[in-house]
N, C-alpha and C. Protein backbone atom coordinates (compact mmCIF):
# COMPACT_ATOMS: atom_id res chain seq x y z
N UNK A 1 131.97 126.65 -45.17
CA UNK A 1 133.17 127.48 -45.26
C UNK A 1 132.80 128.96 -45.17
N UNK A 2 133.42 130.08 -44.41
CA UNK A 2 133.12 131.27 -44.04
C UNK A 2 133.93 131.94 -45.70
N UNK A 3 133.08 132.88 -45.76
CA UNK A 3 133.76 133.91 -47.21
C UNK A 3 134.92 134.40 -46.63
N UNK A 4 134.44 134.75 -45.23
CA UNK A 4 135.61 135.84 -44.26
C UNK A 4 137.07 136.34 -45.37
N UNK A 5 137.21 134.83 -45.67
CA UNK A 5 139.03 134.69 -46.16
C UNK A 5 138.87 134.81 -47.68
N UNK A 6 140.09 135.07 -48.47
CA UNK A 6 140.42 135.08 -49.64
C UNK A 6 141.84 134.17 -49.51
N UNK A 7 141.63 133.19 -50.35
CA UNK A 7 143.28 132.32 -50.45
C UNK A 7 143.44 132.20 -52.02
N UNK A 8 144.27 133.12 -52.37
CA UNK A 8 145.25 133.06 -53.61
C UNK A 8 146.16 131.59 -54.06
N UNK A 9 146.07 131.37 -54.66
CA UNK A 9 147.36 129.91 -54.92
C UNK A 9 147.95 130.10 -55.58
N UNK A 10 149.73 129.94 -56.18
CA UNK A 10 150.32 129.70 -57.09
C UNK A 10 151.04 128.58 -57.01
N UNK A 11 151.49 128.19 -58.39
CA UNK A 11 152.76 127.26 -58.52
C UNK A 11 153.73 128.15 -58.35
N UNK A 12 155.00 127.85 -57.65
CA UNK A 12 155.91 128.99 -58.03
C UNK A 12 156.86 127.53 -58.17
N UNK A 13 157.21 126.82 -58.36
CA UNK A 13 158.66 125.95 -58.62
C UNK A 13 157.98 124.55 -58.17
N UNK A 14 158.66 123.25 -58.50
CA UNK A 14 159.01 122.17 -58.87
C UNK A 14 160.42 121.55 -58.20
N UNK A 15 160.70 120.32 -57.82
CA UNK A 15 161.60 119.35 -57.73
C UNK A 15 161.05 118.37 -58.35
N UNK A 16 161.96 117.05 -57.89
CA UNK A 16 161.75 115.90 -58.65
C UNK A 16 160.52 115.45 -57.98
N UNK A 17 160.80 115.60 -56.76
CA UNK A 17 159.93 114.68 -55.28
C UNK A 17 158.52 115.65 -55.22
N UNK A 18 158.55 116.86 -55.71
CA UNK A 18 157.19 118.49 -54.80
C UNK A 18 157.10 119.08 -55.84
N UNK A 19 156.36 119.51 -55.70
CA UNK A 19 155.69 120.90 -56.57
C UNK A 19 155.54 122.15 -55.16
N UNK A 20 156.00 123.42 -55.13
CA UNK A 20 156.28 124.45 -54.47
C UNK A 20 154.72 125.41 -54.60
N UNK A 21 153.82 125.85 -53.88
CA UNK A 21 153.08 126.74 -53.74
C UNK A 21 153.43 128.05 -52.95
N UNK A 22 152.74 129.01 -53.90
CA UNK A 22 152.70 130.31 -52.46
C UNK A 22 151.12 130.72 -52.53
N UNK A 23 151.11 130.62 -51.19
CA UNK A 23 149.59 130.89 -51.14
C UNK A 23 149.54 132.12 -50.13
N UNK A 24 148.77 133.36 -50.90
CA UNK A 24 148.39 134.48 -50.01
C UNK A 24 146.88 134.33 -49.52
N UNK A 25 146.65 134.43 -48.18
CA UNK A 25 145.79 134.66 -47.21
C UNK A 25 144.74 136.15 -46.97
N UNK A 26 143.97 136.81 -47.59
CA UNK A 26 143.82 138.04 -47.44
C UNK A 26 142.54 137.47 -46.16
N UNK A 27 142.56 138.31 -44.91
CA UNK A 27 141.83 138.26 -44.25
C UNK A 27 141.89 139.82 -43.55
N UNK A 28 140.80 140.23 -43.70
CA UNK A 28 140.35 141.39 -43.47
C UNK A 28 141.37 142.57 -44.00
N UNK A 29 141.16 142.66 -45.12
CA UNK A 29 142.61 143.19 -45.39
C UNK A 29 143.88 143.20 -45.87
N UNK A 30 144.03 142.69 -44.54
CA UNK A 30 145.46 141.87 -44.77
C UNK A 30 146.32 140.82 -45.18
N UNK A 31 147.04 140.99 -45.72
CA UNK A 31 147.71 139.59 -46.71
C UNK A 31 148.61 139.09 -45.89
N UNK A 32 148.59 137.57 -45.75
CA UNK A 32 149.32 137.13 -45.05
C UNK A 32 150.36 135.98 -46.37
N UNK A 33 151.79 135.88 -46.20
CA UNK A 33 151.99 134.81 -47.67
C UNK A 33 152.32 133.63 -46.62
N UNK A 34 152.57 132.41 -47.66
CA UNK A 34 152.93 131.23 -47.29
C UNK A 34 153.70 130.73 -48.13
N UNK A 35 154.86 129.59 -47.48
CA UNK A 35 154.60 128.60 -48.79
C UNK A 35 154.68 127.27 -48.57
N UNK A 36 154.12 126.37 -49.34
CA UNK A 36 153.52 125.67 -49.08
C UNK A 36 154.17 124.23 -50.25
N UNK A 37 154.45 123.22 -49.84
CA UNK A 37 155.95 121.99 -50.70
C UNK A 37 154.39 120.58 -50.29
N UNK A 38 153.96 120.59 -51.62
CA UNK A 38 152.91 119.40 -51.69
C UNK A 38 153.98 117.95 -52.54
N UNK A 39 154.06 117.48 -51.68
CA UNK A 39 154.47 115.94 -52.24
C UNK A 39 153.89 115.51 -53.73
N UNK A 40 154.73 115.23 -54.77
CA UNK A 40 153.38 114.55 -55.83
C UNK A 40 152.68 113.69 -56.02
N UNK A 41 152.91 112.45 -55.25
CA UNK A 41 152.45 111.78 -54.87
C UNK A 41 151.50 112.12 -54.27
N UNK A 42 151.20 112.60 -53.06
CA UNK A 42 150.18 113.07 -52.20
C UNK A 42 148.70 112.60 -51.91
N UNK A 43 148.28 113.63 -53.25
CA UNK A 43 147.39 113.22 -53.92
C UNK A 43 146.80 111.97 -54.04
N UNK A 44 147.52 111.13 -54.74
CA UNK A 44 147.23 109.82 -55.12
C UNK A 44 147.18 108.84 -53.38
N UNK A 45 148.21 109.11 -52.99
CA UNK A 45 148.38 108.11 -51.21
C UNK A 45 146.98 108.37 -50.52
N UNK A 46 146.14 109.48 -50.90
CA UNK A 46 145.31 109.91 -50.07
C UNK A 46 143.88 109.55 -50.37
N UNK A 47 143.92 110.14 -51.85
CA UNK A 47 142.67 109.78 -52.59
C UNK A 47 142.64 108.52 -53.04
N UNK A 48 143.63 107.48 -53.81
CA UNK A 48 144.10 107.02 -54.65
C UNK A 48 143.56 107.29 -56.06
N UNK A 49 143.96 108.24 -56.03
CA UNK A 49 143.72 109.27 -57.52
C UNK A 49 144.48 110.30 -57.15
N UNK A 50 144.92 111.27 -58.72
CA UNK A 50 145.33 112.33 -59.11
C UNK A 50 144.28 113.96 -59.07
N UNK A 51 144.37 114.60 -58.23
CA UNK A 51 143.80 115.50 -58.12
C UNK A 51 144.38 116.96 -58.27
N UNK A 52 144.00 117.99 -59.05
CA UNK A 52 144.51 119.07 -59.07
C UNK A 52 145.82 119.44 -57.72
N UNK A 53 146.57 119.42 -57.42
CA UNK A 53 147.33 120.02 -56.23
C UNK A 53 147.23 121.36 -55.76
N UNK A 54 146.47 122.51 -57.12
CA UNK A 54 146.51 123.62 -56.57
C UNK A 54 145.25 123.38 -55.64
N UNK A 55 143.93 122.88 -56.01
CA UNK A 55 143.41 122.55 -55.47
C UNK A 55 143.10 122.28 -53.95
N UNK A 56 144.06 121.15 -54.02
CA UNK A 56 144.16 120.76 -52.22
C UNK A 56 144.89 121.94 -51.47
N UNK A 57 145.96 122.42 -52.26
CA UNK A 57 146.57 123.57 -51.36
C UNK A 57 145.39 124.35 -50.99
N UNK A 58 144.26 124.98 -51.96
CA UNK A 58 143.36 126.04 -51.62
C UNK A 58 142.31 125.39 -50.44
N UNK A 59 141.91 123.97 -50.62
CA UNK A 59 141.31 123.37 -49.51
C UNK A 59 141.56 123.46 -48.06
N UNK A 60 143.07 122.96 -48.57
CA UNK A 60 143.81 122.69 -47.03
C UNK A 60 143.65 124.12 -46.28
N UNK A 61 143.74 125.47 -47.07
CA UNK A 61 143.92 126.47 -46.42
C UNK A 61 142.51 126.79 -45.54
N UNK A 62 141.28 126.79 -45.86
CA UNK A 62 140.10 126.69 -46.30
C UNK A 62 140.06 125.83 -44.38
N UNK A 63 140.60 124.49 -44.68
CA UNK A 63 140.53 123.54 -43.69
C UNK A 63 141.26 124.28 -42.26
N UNK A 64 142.20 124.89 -42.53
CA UNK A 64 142.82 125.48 -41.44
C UNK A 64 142.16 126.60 -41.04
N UNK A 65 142.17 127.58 -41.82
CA UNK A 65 141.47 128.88 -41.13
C UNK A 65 140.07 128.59 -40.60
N UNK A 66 139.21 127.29 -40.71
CA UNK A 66 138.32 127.38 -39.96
C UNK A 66 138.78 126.46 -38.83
N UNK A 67 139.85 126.48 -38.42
CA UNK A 67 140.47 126.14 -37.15
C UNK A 67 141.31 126.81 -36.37
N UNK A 68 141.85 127.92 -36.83
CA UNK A 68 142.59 128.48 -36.04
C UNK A 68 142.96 129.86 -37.13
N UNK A 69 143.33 130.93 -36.33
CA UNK A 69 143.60 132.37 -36.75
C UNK A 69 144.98 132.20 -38.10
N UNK A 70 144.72 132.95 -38.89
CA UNK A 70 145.57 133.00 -39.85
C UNK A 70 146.99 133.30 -39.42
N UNK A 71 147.10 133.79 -38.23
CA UNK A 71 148.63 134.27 -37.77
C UNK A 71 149.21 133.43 -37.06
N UNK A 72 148.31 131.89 -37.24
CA UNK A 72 148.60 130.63 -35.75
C UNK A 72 149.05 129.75 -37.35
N UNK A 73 148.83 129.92 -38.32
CA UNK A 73 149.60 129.10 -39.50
C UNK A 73 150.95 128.95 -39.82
N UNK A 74 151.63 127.77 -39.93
CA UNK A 74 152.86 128.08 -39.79
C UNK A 74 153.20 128.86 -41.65
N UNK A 75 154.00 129.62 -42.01
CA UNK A 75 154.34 130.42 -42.89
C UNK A 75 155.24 129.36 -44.46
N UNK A 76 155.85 128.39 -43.67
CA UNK A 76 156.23 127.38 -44.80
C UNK A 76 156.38 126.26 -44.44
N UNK A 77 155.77 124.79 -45.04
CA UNK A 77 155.91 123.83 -44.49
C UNK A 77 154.82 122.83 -45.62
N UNK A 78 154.99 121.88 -45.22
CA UNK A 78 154.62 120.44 -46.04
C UNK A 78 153.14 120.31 -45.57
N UNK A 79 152.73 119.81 -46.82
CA UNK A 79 150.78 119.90 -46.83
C UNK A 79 151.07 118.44 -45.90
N UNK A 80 151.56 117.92 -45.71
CA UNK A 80 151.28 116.50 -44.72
C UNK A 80 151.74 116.74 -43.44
N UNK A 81 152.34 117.57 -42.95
CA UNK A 81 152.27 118.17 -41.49
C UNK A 81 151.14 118.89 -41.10
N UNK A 82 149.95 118.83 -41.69
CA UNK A 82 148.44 119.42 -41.29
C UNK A 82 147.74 117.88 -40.37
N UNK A 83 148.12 116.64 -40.80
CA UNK A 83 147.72 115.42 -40.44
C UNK A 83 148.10 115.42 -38.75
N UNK A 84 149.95 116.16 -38.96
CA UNK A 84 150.12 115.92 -37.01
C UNK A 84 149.30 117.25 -36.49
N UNK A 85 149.22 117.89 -36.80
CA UNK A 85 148.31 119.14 -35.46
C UNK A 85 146.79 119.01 -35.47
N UNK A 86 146.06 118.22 -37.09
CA UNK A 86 144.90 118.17 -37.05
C UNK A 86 144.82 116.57 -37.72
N UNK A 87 144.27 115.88 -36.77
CA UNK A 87 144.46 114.07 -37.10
C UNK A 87 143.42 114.48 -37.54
N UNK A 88 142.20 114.96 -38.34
CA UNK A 88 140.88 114.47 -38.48
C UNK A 88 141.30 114.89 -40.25
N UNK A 89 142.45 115.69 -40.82
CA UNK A 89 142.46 116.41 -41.91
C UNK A 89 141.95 115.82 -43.06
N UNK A 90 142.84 114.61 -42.86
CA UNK A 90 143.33 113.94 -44.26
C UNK A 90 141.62 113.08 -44.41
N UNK A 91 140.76 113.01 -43.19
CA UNK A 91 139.71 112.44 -43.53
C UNK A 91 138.86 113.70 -44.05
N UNK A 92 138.71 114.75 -43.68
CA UNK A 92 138.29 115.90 -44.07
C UNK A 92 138.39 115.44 -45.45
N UNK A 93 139.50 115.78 -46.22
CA UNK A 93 140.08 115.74 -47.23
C UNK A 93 139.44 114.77 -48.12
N UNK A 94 139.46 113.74 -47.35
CA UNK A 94 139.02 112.47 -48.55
C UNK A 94 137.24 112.62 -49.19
N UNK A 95 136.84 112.83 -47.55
CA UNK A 95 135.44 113.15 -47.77
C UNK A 95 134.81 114.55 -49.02
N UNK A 96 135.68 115.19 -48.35
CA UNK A 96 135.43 116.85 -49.77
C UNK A 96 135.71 116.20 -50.38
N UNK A 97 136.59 115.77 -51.62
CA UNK A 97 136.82 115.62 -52.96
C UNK A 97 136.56 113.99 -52.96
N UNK A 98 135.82 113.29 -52.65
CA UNK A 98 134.49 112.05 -52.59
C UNK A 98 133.64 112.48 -52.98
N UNK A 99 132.79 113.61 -52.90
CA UNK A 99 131.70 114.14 -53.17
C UNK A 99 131.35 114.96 -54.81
């Protein structure tokens, strides 16, 4: 993983179904925000275990910027729409927090 980036995480809100993140991006500088609706389940469908969620949000980000420019991220959207633009994620994923 490159230092290049800084990724901030918060909880900012809750439903029944998500837990709500905003995650700021500082890359060179500049702050880019997001936000980011992790399923609660998620976690568990993937790993089959319970894992921090702020966590994976800071991963996932981590996982993207070493794929593409911080300004090619979409700005709000569901941690399981990383699976359709990058099919290899969710194995990414399993493998990091396996270890």
């Amino acid at each position: 993983m490159s230092s290049k980036w800084k990724v901030k995480i918060e909880k900012v809100g809750e439903t029944i179904e998500a837990r709500i993140f905003e995650a700021v991006v500082i890359d060179t500088g500049e702050e880019y925000p997001f936000k980011v609706t992790v399923d609660k389940t998620y976690s568990e469908e993937l790993f089959g275990k319970s894992i921090p969620l702020i966590l994976l949000v800071q991963q996932s980000f981590m996982f993207l910027l070493e794929r593409e420019p911080v300004t090619s991220i979409l700005r709000d959207f569901n941690l399981r729409e990383i699976q359709t633009y990058f099919p290899e994620y969710e194995e990414t994923m399993r493998t990091l927090f396996a270890a």
